[in-house]
N, C-alpha and C. Protein backbone atom coordinates (compact mmCIF):
# COMPACT_ATOMS: atom_id res chain seq x y z
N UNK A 1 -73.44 -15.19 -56.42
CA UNK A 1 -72.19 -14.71 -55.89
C UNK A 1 -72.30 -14.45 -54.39
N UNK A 2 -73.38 -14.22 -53.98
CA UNK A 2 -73.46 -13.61 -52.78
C UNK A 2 -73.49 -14.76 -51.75
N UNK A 3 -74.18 -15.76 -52.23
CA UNK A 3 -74.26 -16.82 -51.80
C UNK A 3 -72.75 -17.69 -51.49
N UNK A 4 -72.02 -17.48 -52.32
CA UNK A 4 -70.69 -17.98 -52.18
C UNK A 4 -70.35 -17.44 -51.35
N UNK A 5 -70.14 -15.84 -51.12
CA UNK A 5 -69.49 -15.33 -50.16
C UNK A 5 -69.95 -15.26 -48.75
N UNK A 6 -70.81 -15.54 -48.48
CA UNK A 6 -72.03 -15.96 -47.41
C UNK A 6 -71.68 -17.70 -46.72
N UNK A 7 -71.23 -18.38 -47.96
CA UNK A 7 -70.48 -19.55 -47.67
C UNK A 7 -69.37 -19.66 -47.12
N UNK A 8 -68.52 -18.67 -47.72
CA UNK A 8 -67.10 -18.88 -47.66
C UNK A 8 -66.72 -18.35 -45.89
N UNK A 9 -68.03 -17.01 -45.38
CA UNK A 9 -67.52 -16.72 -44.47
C UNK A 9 -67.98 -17.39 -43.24
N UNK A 10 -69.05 -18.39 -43.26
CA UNK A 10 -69.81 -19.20 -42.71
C UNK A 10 -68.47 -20.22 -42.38
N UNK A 11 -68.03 -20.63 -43.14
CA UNK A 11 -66.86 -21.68 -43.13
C UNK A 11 -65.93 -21.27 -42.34
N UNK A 12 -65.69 -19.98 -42.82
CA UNK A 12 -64.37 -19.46 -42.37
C UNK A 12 -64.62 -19.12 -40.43
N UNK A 13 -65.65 -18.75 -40.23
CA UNK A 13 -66.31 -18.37 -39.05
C UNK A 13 -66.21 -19.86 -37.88
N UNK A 14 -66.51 -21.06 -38.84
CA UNK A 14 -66.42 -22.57 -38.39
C UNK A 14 -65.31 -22.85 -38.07
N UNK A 15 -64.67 -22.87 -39.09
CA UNK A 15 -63.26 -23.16 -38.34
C UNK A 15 -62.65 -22.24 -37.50
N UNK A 16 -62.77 -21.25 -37.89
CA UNK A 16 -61.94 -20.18 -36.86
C UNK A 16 -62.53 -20.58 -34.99
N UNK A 17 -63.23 -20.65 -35.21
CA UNK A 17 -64.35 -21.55 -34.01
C UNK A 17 -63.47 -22.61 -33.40
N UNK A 18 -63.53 -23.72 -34.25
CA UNK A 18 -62.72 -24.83 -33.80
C UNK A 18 -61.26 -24.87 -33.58
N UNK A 19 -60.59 -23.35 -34.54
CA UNK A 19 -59.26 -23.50 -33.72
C UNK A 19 -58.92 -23.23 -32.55
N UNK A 20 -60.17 -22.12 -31.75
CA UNK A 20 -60.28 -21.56 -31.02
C UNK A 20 -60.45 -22.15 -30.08
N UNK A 21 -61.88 -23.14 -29.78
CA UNK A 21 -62.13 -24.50 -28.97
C UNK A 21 -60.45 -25.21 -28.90
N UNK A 22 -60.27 -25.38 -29.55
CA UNK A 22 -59.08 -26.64 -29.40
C UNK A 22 -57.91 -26.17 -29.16
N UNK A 23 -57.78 -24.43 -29.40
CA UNK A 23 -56.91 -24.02 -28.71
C UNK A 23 -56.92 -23.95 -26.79
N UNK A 24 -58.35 -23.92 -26.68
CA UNK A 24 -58.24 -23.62 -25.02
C UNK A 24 -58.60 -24.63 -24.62
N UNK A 25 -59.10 -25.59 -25.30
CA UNK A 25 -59.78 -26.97 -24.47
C UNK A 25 -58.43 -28.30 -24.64
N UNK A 26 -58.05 -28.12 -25.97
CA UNK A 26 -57.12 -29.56 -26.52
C UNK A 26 -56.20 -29.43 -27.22
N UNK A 27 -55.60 -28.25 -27.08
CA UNK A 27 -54.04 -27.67 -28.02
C UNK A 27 -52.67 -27.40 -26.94
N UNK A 28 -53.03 -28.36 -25.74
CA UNK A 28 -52.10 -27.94 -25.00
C UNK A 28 -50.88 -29.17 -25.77
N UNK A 29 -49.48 -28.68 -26.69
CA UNK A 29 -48.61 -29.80 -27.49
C UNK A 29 -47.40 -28.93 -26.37
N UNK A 30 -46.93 -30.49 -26.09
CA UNK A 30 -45.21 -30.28 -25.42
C UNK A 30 -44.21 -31.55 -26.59
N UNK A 31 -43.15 -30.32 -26.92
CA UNK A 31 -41.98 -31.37 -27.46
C UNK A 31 -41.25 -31.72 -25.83
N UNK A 32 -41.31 -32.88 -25.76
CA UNK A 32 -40.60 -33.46 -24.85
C UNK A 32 -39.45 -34.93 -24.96
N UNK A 33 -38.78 -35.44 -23.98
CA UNK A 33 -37.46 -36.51 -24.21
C UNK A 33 -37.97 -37.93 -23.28
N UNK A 34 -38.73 -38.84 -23.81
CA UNK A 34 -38.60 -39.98 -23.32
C UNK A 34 -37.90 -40.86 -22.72
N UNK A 35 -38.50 -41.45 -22.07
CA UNK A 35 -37.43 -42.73 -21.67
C UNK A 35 -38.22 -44.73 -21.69
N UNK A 36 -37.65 -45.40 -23.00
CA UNK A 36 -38.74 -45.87 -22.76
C UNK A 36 -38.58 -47.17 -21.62
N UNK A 37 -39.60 -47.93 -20.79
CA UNK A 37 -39.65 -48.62 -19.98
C UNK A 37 -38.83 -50.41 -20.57
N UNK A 38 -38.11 -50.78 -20.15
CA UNK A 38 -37.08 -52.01 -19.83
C UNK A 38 -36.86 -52.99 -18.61
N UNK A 39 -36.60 -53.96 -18.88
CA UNK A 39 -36.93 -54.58 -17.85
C UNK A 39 -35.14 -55.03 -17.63
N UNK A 40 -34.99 -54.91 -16.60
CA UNK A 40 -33.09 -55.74 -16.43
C UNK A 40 -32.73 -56.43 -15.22
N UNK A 41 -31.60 -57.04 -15.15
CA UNK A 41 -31.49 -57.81 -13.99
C UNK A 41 -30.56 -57.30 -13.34
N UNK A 42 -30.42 -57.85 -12.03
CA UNK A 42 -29.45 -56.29 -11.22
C UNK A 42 -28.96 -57.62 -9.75
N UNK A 43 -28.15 -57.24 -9.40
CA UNK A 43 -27.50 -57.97 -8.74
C UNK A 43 -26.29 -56.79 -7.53
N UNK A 44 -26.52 -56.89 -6.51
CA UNK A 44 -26.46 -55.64 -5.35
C UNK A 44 -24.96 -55.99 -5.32
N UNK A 45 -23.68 -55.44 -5.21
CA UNK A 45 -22.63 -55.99 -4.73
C UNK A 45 -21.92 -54.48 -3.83
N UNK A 46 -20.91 -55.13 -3.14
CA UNK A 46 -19.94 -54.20 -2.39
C UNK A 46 -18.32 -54.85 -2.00
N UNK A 47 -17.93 -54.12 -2.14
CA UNK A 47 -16.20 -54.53 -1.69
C UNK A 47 -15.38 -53.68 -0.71
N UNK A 48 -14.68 -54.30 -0.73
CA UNK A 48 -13.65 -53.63 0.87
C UNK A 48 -12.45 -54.54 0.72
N UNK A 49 -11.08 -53.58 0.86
CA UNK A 49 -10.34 -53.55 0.64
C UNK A 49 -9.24 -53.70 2.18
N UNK A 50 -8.53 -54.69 2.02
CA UNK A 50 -8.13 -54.87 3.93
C UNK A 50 -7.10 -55.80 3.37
N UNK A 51 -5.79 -56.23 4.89
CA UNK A 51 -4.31 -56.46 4.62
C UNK A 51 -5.03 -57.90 5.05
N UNK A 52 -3.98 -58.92 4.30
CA UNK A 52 -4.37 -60.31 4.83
C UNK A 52 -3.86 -60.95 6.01
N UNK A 53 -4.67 -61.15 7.10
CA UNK A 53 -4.42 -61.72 7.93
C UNK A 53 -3.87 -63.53 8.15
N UNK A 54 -3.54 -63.36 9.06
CA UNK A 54 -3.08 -64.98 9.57
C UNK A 54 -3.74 -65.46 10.88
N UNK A 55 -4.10 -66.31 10.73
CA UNK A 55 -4.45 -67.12 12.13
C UNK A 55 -4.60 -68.87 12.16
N UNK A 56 -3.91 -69.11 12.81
CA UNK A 56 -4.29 -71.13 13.08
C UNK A 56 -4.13 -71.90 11.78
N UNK A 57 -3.37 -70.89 10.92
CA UNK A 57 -3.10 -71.50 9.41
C UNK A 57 -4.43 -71.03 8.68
N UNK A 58 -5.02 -70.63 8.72
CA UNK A 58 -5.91 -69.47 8.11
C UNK A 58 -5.52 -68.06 7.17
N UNK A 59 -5.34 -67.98 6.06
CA UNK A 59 -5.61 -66.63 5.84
C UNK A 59 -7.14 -65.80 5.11
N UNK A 60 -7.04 -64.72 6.41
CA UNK A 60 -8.82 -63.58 5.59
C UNK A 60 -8.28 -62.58 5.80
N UNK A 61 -9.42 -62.26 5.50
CA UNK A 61 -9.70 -60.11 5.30
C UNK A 61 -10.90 -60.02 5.64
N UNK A 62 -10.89 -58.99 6.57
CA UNK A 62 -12.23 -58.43 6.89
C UNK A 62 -12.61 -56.83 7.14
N UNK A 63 -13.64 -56.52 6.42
CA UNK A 63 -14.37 -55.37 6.48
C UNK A 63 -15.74 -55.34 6.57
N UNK A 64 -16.24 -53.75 6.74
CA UNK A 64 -17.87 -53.66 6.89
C UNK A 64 -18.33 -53.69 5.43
N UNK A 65 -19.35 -54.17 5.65
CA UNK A 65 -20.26 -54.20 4.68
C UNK A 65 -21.87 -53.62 5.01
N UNK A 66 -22.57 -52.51 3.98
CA UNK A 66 -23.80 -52.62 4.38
C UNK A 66 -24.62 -53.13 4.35
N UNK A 67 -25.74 -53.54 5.22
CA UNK A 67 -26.67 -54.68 5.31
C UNK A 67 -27.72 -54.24 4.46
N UNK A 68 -27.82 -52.96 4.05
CA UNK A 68 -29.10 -53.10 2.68
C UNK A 68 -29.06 -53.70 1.28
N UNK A 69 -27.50 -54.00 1.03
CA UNK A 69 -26.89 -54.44 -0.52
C UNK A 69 -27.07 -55.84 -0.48
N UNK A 70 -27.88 -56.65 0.26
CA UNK A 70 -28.56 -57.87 -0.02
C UNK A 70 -27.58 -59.09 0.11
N UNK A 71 -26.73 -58.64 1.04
CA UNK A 71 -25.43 -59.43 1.29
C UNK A 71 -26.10 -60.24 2.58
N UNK A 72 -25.68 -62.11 1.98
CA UNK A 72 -26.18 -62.68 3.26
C UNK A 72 -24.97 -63.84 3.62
N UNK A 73 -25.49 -64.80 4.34
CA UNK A 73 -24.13 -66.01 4.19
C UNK A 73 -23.96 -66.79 2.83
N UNK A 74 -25.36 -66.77 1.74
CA UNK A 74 -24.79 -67.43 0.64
C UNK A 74 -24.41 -66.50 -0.16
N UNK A 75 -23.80 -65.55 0.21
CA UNK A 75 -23.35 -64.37 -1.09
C UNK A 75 -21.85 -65.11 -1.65
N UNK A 76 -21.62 -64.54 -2.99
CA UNK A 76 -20.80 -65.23 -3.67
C UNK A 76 -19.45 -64.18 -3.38
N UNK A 77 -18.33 -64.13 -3.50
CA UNK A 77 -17.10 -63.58 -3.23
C UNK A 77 -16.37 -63.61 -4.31
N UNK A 78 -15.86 -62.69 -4.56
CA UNK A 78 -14.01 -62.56 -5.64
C UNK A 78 -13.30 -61.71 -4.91
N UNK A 79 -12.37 -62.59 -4.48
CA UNK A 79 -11.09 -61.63 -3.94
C UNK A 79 -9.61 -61.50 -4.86
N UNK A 80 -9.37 -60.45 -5.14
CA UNK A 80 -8.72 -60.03 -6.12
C UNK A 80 -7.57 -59.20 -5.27
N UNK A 81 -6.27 -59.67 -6.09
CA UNK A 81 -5.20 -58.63 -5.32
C UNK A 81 -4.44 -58.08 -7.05
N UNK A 82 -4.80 -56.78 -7.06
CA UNK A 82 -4.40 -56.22 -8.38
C UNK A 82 -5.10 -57.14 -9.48
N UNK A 83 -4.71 -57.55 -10.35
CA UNK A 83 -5.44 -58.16 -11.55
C UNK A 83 -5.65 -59.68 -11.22
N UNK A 84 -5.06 -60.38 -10.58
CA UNK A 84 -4.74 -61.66 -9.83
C UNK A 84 -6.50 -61.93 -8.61
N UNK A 85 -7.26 -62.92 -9.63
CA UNK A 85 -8.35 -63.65 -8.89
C UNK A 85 -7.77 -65.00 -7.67
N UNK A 86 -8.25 -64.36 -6.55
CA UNK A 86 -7.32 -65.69 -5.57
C UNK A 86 -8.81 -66.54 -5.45
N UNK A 87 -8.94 -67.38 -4.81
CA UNK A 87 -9.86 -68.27 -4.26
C UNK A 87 -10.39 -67.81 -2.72
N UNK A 88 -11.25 -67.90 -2.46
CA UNK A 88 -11.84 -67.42 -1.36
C UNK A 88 -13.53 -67.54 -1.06
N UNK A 89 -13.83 -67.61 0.47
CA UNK A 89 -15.54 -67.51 0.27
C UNK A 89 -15.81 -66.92 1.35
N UNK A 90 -17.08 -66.60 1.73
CA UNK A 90 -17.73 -65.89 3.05
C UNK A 90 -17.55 -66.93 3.89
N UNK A 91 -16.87 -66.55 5.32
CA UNK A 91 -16.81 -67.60 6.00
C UNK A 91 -17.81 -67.01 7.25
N UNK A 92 -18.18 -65.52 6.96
CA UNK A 92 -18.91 -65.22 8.47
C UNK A 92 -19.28 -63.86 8.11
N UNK A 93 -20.53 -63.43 8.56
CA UNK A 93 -21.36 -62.33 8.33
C UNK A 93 -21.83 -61.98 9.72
N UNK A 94 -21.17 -61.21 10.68
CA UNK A 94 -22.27 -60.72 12.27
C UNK A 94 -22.62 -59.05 11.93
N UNK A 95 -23.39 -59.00 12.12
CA UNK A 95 -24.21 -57.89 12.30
C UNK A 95 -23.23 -56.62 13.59
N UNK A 96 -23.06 -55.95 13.00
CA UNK A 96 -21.59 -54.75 13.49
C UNK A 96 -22.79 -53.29 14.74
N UNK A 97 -23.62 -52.88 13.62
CA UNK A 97 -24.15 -51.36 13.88
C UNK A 97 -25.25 -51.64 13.35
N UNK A 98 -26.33 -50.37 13.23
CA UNK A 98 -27.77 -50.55 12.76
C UNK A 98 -27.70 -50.90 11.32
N UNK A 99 -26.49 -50.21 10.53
CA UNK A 99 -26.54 -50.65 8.79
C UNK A 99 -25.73 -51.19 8.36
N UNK A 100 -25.04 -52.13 9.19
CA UNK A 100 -23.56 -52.48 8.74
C UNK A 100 -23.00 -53.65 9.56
N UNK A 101 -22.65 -54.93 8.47
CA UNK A 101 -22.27 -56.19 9.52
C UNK A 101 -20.86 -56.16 8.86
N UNK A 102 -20.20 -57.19 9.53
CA UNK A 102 -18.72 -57.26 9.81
C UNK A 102 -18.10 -58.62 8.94
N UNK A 103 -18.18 -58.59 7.53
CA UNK A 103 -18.06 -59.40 6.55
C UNK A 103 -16.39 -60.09 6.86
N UNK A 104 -16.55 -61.63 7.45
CA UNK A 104 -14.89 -62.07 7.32
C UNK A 104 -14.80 -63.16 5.89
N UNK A 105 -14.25 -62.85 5.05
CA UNK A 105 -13.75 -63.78 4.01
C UNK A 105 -12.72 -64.59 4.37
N UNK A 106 -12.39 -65.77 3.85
CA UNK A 106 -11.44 -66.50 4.40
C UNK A 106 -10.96 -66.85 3.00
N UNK A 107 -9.58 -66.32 2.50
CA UNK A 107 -8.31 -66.33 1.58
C UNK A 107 -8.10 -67.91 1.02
N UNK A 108 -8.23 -68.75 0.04
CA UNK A 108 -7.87 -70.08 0.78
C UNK A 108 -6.45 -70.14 -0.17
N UNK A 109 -5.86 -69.39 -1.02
CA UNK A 109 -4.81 -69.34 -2.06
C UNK A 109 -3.97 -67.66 -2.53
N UNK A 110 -3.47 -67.37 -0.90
CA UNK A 110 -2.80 -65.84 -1.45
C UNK A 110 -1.94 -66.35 -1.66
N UNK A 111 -1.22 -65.00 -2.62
CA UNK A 111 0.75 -65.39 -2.76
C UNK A 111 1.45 -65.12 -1.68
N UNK A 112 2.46 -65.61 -1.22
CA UNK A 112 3.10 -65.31 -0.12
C UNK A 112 3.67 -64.08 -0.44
N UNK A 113 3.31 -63.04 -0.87
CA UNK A 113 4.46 -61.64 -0.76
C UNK A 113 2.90 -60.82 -0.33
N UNK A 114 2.01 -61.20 -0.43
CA UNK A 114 0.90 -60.22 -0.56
C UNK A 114 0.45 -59.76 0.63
N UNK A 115 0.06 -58.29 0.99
CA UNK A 115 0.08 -57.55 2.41
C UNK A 115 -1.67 -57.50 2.33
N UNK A 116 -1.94 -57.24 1.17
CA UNK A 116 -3.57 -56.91 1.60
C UNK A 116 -4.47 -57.60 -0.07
N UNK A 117 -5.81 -57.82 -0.06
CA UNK A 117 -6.17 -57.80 -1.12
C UNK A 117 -7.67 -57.10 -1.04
N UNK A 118 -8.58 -57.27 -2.10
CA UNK A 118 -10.00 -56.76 -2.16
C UNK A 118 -10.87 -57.44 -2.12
N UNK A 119 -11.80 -57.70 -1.36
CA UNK A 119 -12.73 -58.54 -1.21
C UNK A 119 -14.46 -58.11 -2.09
N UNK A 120 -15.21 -58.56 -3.15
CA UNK A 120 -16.08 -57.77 -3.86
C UNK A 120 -17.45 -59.18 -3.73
N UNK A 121 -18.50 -58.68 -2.45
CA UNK A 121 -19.18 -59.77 -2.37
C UNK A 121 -20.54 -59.24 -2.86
N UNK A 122 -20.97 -60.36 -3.50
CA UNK A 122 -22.24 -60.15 -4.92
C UNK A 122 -23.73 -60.42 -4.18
N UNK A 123 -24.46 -60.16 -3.82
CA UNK A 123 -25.99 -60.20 -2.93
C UNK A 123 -26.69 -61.09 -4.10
N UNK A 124 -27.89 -61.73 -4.16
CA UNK A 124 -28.82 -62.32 -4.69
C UNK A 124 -28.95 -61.18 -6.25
N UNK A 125 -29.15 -62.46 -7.40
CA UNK A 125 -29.31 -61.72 -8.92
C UNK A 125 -30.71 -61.60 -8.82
N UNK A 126 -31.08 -60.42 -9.02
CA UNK A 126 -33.04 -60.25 -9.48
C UNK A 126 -33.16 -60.16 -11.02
N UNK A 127 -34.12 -60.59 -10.96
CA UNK A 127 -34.29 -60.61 -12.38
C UNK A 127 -35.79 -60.15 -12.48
N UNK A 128 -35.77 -59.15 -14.23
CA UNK A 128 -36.91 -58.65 -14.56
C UNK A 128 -36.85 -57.55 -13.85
N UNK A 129 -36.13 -56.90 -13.36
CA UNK A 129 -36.39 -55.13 -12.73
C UNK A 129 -36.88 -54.34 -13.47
N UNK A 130 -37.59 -53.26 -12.89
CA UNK A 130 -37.51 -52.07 -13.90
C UNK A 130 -37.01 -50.80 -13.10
N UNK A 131 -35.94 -50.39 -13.82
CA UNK A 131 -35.60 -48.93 -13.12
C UNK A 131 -35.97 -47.82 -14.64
N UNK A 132 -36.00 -46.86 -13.89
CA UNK A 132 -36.07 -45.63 -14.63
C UNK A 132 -35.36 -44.48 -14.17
N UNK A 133 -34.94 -43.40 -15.09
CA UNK A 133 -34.31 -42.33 -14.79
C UNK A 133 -35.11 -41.35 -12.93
N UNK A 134 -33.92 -40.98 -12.19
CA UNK A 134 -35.30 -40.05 -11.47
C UNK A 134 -36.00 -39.15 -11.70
N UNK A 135 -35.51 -38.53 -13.04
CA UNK A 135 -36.41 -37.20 -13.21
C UNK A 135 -37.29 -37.91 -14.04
N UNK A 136 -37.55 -38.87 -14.04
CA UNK A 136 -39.23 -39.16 -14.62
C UNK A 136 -40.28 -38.90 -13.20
N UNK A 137 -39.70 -39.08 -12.27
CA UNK A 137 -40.58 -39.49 -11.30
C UNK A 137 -41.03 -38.11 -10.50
N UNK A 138 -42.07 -37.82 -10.44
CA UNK A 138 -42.69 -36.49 -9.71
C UNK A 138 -43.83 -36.74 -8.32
N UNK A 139 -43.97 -35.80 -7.88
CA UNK A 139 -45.03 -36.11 -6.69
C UNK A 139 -46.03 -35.37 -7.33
N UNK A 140 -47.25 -35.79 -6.96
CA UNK A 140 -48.60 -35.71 -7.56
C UNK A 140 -49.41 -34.12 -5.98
N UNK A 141 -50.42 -34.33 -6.10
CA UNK A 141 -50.89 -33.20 -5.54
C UNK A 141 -51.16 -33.89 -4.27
N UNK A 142 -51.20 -35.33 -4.25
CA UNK A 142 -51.73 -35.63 -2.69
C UNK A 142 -50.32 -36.17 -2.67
N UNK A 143 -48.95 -35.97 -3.09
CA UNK A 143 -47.54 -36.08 -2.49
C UNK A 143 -47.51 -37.76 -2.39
N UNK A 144 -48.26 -38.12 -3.76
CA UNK A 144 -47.65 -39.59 -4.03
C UNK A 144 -46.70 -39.65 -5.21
N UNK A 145 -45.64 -40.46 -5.12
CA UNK A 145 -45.12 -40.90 -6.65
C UNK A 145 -45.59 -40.75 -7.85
N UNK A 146 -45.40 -40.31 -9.14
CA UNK A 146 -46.65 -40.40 -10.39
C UNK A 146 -45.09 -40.45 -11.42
N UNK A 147 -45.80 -40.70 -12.64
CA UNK A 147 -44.97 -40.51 -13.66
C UNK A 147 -45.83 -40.12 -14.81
N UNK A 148 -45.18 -39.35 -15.69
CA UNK A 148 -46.53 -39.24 -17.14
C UNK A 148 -45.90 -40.20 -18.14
N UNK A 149 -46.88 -41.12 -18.53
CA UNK A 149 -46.75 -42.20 -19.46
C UNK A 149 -47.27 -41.68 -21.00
N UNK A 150 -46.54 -41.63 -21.95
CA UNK A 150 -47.24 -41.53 -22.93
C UNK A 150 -48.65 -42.71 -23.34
N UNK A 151 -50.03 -42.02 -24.10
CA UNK A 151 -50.56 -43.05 -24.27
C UNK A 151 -51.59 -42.62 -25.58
N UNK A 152 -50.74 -42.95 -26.98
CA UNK A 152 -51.63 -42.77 -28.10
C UNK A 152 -51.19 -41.36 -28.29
N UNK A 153 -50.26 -40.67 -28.20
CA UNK A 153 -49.28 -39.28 -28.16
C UNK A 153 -50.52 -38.01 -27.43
N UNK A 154 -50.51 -38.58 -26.18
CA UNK A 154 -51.17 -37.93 -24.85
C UNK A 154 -50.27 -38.19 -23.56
N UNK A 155 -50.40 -36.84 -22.97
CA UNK A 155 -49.70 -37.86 -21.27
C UNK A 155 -50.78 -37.66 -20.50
N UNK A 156 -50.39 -39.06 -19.86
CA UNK A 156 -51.35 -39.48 -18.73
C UNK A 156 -50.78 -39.63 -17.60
N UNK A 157 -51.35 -38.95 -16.23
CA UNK A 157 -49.87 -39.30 -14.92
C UNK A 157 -50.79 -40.73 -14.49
N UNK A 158 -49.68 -41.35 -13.83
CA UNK A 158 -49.88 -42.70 -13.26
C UNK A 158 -49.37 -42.64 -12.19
N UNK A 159 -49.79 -42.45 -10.99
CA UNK A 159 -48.75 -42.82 -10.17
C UNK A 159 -47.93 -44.88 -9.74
N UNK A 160 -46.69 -44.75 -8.91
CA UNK A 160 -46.53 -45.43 -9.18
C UNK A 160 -45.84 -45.78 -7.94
N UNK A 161 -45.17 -47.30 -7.39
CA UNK A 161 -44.75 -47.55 -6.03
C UNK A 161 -43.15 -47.42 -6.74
N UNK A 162 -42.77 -46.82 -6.10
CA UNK A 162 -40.96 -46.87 -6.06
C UNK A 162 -40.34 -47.72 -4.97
N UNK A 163 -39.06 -47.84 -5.58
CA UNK A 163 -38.09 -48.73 -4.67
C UNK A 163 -36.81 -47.80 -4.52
N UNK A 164 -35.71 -48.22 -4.19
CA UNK A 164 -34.73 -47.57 -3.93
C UNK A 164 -33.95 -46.86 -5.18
N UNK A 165 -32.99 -45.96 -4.84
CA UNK A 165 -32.29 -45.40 -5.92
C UNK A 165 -31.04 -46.41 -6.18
N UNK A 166 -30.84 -46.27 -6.96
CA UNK A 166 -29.19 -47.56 -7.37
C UNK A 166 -28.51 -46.88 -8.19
N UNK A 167 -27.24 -46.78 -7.71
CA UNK A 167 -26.23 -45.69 -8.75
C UNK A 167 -25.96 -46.62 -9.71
N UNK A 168 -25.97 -46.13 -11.32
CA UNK A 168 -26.03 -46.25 -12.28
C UNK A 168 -26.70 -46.93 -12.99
N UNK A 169 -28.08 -47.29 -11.90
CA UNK A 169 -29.64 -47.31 -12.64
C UNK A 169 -30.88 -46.69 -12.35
N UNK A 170 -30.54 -46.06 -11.75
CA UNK A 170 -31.69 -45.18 -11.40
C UNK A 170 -32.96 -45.52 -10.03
N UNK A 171 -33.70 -45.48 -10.61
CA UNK A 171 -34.86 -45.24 -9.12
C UNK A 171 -35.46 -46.36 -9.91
N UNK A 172 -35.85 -47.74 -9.22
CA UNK A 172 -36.77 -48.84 -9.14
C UNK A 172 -38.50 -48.71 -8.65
N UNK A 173 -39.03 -49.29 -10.13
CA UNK A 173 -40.29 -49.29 -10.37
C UNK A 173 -40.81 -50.64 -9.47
N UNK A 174 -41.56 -50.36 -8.46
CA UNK A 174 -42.30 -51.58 -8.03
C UNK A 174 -43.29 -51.74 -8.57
N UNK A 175 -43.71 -51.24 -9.11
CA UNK A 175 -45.08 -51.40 -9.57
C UNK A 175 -45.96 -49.90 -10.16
N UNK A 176 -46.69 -50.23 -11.25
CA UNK A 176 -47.45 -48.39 -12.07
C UNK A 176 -46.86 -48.90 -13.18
N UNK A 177 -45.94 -49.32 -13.71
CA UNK A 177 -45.85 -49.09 -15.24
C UNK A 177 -45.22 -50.53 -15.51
N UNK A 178 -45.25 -50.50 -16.95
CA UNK A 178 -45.07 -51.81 -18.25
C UNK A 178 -43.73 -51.79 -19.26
N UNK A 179 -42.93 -53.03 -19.38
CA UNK A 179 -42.28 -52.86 -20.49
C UNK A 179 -42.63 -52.25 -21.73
N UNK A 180 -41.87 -51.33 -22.59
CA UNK A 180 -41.98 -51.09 -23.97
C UNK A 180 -42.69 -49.26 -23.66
N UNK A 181 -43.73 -49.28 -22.41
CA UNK A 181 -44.31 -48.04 -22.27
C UNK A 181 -43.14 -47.08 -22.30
N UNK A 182 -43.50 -45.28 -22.64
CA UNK A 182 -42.48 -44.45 -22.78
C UNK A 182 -42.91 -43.24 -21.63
N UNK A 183 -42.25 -42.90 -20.47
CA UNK A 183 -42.07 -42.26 -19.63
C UNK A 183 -41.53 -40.47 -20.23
N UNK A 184 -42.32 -39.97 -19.60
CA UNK A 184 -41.99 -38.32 -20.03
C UNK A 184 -40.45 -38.29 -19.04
N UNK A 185 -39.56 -37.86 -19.45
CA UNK A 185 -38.46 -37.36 -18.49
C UNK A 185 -38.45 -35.73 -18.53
N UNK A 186 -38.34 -35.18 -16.87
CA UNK A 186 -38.47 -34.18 -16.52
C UNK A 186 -39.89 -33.15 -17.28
N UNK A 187 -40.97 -33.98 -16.91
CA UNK A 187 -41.91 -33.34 -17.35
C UNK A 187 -42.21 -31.58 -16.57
N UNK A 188 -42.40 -30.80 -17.60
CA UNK A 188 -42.76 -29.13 -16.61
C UNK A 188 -44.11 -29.17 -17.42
N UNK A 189 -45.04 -28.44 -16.44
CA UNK A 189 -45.84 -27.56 -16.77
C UNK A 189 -47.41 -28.81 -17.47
N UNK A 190 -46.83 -29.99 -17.86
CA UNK A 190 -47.27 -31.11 -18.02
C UNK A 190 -48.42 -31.27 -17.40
N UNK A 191 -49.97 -31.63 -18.36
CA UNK A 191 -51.08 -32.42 -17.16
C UNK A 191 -51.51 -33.22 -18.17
N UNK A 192 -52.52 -34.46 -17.47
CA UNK A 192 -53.39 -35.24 -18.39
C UNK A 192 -54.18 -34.68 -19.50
N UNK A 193 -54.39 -34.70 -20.46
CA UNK A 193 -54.53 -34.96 -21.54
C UNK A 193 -53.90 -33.84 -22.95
N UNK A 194 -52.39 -33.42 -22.16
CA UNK A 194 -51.62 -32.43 -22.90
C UNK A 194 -51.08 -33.43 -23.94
N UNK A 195 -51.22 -32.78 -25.27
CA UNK A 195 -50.50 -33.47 -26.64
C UNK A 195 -48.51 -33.28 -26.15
N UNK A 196 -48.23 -34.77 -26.98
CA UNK A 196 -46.48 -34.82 -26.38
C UNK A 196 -46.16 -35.53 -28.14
N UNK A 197 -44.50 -35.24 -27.93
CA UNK A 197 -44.35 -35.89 -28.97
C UNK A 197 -42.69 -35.41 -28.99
N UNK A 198 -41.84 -36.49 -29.43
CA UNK A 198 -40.10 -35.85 -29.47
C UNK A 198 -39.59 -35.09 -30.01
């Protein structure tokens, strides 16, 4: 009997041990909200809205456009007056200010009653992007980019090269992470080798 109980507290002493270890060394668990990594294609556009002009039997419209939205002379055009697609193309792109050139479209089919229409010109399609939410993205201790990647239900930070923000996709991955991988969003309190899980 004694022997049993000599066992039982031997055991009990063991584990109590190991919850203890693994409480301070490897029990750090966060319920946290993923986001997982996708790849998409994205295509920069901008429009401007102006009255149609006349000249030499010519009709355009012209407005600024900014020069970071990937707008060049082969950008593609739709000029639209209310629901009505007219025909039209870039006939001239000069460079205006430090962020902003002076986009003239040239009309080749308005209706004759029409005072103004919208001009919506489309920059180069990329393909294979990856954006992600911004609150995945954190600065690390030497104030680089990082993100925590799940890996085998662990996070691991990675840092990573970013690209610009894009309204209604978020902040662009140049490079640090993979399709299908799952990104911690708004990680707190978070370090490498803390247990995660949804």
């Amino acid at each position: 009997m004694k022997k049993v109980v000599w066992f039982s507290f031997v055991c009990a002493l063991l584990i109590l041990g190991a919850m203890v270890f693994d409480y301070l060394y490897n029990d750090r668990f966060h319920r946290v909200e993923f986001h997982t990594v996708s790849l998409t294609d994205f295509q920069e556009k901008t429009e401007f809205s102006a009255p149609i002009l006349q000249e030499n039997g010519l009709s355009f419209i012209t407005g600024a456009v900014p020069i970071d939205r990937g707008i060049d002379e082969n950008s593609s055009v739709v000029v639209t007056v209310g629901n009505t697609r007219l025909d039209g193309y870039l006939y001239r792109l000069e460079p205006a200010f430090e962020d902003v050139a002076l986009a003239t479209v040239s009309v080749v089919s308005p209706p004759p009653d029409t005072l103004s229409a919208t001009a919506t010109l489309y920059g180069e399609l990329r393909r294979d992007l990856i954006f992600v939410p911004p609150e995945c993205i954190i600065t690390d201790e030497r104030g680089k980019d990082a993100v925590f990647v799940e890996v085998n239900g662990y996070a691991v930070l990675r840092n990573v090269e970013t690209g610009k923000l894009k309204a209604g996709k978020g902040r662009e991955i140049l490079s640090g992470v993979f399709p299908n991988e799952r990104l911690i969003i708004s990680p707190k309190n978070i370090r490498t080798g803390d247990r995660i899980s949804s």
